[in-house]
C-alpha atoms as a PDB file:
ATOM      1  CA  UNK A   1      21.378   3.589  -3.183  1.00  0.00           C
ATOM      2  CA  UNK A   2      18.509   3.724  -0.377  1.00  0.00           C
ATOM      3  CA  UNK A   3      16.259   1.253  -2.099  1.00  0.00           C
ATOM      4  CA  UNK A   4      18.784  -1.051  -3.105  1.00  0.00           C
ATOM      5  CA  UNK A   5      19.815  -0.965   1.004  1.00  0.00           C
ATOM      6  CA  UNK A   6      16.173  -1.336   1.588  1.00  0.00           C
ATOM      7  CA  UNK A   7      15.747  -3.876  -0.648  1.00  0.00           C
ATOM      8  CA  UNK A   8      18.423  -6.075   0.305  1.00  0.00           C
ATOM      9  CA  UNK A   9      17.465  -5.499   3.913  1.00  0.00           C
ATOM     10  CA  UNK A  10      16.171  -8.954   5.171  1.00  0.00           C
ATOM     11  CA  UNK A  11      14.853 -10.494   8.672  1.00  0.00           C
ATOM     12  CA  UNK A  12      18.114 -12.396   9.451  1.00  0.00           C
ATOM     13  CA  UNK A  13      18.052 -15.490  12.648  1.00  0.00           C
ATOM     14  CA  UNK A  14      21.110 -17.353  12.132  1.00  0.00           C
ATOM     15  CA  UNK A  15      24.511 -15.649  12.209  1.00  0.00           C
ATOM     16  CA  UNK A  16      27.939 -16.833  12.071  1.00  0.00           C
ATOM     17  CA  UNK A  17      30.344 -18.105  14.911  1.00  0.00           C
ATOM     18  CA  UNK A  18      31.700 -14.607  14.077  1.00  0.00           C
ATOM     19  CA  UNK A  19      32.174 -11.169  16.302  1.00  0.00           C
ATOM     20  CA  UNK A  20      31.488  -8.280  15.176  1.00  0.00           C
ATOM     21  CA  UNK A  21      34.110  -5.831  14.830  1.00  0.00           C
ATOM     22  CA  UNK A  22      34.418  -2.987  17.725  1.00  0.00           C
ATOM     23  CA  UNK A  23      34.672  -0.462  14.397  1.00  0.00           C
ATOM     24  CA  UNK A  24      31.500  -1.512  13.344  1.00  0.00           C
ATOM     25  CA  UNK A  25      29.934  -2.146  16.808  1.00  0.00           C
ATOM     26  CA  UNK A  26      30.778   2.036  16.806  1.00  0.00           C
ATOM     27  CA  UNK A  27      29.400   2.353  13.447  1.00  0.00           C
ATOM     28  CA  UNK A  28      25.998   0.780  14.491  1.00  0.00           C
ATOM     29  CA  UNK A  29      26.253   2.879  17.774  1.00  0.00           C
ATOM     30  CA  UNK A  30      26.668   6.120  15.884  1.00  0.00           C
ATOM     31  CA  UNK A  31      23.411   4.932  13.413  1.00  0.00           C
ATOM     32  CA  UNK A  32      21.526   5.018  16.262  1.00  0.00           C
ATOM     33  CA  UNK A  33      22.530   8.256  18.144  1.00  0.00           C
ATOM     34  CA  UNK A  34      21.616   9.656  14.586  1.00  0.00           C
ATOM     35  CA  UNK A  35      17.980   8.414  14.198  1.00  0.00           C
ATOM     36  CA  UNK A  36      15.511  11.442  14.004  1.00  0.00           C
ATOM     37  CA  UNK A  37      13.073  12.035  16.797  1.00  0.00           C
ATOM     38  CA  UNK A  38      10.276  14.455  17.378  1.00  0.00           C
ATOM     39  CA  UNK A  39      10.944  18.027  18.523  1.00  0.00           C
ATOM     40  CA  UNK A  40      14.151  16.296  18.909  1.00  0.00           C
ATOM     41  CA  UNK A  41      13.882  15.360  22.129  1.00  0.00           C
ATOM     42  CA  UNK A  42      15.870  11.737  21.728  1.00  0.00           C
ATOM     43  CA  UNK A  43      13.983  10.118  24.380  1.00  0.00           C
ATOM     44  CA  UNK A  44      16.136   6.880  23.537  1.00  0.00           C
ATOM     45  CA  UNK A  45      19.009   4.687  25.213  1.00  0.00           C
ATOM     46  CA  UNK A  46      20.788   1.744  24.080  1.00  0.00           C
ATOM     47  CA  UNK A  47      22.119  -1.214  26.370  1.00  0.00           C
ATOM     48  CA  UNK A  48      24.787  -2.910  23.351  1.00  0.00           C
ATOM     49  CA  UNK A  49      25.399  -6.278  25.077  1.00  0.00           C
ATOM     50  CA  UNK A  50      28.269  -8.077  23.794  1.00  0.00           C
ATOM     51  CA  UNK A  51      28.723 -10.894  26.502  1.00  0.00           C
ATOM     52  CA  UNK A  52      27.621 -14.321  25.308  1.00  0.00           C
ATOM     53  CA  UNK A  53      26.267 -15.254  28.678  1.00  0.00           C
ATOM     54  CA  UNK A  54      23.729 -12.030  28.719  1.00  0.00           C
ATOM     55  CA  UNK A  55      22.630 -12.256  24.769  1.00  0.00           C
ATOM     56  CA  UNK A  56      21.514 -15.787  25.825  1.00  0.00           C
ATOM     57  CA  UNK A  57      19.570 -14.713  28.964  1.00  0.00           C
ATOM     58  CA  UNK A  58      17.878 -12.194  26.946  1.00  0.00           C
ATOM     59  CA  UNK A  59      16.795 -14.954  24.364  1.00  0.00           C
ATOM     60  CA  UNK A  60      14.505 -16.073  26.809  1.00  0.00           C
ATOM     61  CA  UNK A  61      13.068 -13.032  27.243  1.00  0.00           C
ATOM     62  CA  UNK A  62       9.826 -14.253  25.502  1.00  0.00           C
ATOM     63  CA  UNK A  63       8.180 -17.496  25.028  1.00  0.00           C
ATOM     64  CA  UNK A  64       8.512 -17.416  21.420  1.00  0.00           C
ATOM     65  CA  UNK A  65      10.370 -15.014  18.930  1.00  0.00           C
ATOM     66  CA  UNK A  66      13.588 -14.338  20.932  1.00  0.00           C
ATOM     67  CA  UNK A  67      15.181 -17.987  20.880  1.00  0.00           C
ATOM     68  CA  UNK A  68      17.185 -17.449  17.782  1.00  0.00           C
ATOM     69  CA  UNK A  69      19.016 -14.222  19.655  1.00  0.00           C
ATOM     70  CA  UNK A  70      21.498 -16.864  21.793  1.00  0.00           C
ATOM     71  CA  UNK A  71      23.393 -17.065  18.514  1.00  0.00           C
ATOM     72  CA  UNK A  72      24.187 -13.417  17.883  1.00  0.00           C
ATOM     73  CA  UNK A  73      26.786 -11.918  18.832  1.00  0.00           C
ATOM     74  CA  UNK A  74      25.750  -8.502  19.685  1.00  0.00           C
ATOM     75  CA  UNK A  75      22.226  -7.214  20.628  1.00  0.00           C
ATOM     76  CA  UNK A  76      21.019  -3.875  20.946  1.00  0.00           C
ATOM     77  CA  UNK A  77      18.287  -3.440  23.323  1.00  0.00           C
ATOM     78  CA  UNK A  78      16.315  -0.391  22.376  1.00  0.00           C
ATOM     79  CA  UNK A  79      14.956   1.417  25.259  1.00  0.00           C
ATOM     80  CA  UNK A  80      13.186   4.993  25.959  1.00  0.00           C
ATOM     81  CA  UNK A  81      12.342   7.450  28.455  1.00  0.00           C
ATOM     82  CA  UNK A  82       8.537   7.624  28.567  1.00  0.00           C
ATOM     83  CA  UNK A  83       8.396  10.502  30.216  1.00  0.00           C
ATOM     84  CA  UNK A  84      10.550  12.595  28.172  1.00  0.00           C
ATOM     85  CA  UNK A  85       8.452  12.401  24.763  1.00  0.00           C
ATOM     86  CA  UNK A  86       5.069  10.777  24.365  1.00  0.00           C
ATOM     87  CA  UNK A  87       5.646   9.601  21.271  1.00  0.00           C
ATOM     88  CA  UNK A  88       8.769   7.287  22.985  1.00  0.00           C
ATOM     89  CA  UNK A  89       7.715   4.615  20.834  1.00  0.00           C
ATOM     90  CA  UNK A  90       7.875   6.309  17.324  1.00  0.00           C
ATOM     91  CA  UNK A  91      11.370   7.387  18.160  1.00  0.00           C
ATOM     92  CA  UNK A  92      12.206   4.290  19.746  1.00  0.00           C
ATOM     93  CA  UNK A  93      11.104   2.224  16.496  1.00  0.00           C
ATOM     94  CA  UNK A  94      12.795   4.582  14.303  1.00  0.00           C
ATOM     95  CA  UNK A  95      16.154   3.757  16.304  1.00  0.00           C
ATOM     96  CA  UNK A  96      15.264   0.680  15.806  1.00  0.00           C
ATOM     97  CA  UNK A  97      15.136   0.693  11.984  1.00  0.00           C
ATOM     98  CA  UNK A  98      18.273   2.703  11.665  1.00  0.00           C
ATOM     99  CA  UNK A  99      20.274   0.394  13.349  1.00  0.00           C
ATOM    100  CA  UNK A 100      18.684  -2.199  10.820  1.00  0.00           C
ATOM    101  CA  UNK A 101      19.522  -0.311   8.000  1.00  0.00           C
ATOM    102  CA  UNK A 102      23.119   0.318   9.282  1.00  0.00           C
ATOM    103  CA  UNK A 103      23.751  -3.445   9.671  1.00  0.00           C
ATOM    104  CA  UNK A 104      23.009  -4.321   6.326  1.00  0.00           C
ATOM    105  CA  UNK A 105      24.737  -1.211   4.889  1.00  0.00           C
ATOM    106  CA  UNK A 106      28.022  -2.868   6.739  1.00  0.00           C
ATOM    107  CA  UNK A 107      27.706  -6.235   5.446  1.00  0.00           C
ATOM    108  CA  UNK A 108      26.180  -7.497   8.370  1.00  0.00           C
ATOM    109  CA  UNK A 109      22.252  -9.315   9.517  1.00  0.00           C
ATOM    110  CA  UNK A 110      20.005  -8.218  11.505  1.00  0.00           C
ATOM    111  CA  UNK A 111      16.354  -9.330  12.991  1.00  0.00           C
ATOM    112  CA  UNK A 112      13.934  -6.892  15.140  1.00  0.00           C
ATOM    113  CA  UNK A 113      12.766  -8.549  18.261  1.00  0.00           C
ATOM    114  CA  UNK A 114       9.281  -7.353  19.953  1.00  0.00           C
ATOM    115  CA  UNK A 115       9.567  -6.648  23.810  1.00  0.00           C
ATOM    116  CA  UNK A 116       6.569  -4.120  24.291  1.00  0.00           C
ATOM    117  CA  UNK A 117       4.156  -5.710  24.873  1.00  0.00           C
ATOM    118  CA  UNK A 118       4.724  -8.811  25.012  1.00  0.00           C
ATOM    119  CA  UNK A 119       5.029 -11.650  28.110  1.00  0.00           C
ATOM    120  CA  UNK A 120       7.813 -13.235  29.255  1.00  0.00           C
ATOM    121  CA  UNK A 121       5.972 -15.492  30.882  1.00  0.00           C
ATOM    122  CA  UNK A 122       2.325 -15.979  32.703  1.00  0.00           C
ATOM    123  CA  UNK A 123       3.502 -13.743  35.278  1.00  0.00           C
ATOM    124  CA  UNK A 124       5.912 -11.029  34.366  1.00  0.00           C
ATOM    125  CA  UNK A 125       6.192  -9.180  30.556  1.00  0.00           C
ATOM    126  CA  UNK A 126       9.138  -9.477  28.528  1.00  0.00           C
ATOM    127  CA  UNK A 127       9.907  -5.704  29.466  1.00  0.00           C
ATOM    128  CA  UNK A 128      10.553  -6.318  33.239  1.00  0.00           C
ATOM    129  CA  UNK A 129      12.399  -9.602  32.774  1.00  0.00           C
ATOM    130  CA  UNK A 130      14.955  -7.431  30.950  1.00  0.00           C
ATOM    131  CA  UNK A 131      14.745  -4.344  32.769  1.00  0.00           C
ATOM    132  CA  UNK A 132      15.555  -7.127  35.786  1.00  0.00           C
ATOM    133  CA  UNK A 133      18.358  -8.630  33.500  1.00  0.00           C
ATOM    134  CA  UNK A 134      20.432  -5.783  32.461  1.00  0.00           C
ATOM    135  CA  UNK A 135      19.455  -3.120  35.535  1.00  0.00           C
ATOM    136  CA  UNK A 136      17.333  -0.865  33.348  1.00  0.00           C
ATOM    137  CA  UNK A 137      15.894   1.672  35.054  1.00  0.00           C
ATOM    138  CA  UNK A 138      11.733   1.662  35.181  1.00  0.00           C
ATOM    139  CA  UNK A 139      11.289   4.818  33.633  1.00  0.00           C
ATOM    140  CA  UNK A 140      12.806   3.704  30.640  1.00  0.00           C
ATOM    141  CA  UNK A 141      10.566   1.240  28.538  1.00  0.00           C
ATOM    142  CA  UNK A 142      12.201  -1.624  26.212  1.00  0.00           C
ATOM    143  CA  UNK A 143      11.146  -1.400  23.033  1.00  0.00           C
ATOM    144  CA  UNK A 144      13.030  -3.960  21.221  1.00  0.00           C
ATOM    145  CA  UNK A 145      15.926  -5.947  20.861  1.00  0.00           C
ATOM    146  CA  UNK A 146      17.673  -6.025  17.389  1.00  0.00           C
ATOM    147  CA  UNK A 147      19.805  -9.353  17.089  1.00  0.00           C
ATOM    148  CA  UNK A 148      22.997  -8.280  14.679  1.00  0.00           C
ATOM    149  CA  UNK A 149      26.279 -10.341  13.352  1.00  0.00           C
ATOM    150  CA  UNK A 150      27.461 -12.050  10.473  1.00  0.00           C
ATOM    151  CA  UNK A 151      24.258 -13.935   8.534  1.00  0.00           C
ATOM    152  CA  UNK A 152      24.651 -17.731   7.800  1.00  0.00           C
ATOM    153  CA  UNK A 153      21.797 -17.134   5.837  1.00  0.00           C
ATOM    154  CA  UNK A 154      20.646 -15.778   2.683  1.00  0.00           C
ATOM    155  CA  UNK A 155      17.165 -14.480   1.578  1.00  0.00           C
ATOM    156  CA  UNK A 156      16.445 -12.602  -1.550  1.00  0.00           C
ATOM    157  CA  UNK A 157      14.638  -9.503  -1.584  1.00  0.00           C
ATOM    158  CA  UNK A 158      11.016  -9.378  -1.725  1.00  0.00           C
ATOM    159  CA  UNK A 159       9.736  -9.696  -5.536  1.00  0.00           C
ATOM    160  CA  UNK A 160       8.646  -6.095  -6.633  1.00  0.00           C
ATOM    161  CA  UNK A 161       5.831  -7.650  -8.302  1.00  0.00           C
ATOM    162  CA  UNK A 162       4.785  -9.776  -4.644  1.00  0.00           C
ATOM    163  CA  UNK A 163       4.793  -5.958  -3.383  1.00  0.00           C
ATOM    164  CA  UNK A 164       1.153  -4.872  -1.585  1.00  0.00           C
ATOM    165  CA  UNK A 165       0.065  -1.925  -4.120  1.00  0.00           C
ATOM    166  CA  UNK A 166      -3.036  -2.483  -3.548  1.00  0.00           C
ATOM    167  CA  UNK A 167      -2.671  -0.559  -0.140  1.00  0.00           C
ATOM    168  CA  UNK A 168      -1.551   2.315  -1.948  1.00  0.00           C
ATOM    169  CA  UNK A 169      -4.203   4.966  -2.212  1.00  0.00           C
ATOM    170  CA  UNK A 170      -4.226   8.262  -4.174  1.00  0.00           C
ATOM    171  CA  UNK A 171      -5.530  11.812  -3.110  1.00  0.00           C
ATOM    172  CA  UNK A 172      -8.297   9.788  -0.689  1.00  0.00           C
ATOM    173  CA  UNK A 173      -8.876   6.312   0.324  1.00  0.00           C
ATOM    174  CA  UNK A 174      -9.996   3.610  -2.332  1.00  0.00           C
ATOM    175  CA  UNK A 175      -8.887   6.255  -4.766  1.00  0.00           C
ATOM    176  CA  UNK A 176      -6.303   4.448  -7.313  1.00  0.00           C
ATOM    177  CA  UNK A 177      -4.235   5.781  -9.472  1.00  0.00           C
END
């Protein structure tokens, strides 16, 4: 059941004219409460913004690779508390992934957007514009922002043959199998 989720699991950018349910809004919620994280110290938060009017400030968030959120109807911005773990970013990404996984799972698209990192513009990074946006706090660091509704798209799943096994080493590196 996992690798058929996994494998259906596609980069979605266009959704429907469709909201997403509050019962599955909850559902995504709870995926991402449930996401593992070392020594368990959940150094995570989650800003779910629902209002058109936000999703399409935060679309400008970056020059390039966030345009495509203004069409969602929900976005989950993925944030962490650096101070509580130093491995913020492993859990964060995790979070990230279940929430992913958990939209597909529920008949719904999703698409990972890149804020670490990243600029906003030449003089302030994508982080700050939406810490400024949605009042984050400046302890806790944005992550990502994962763009979820309906999909008025379809990809298939990756080819198993199109697959990298050639990255796959055994027992040491270059060793194959």
């Amino acid at each position: 059941m996992f690798l058929s989720l996994i494998e259906k699991r596609r980069s979605i950018r266009k959704f429907q004219n469709k909201e997403v349910e509050p019962e599955k809004v909850d559902q995504l919620i709870e995926a991402a409460l449930r996401s593992p994280s070392s020594r368990g110290f959940n150094p995570w938060e989650f800003v779910v913004v629902r209002e058109k009017s936000v999703i399409e400030a935060l679309s400008r968030a970056k020059e390039h690779g966030s345009g495509f959120l203004k069409n969602a109807p929900l976005a989950f911005v993925v944030c962490a508390d650096e101070n509580r773990s130093d491995v913020w970013v492993e859990d964060a990404s995790i979070a990230s992934i279940f929430i992913h996984l958990a939209a597909v799972s529920i008949g719904l698209g999703s698409c990972w957007i890149q804020i670490r990192k990243r600029p906003h513009d030449s003089s302030k990074s994508a982080e700050v514009y939406i810490q400024e946006l949605l009042k984050i706090p400046a302890h806790l660091k944005v992550e990502s922002i994962i763009a979820v509704g309906y999909p008025d798209e379809e990809k298939p799943p990756h080819a198993k043959a199109e697959l990298q096994y050639d990255k796959v080493h055994y027992d040491a590196y270059g060793k194959k199998q």
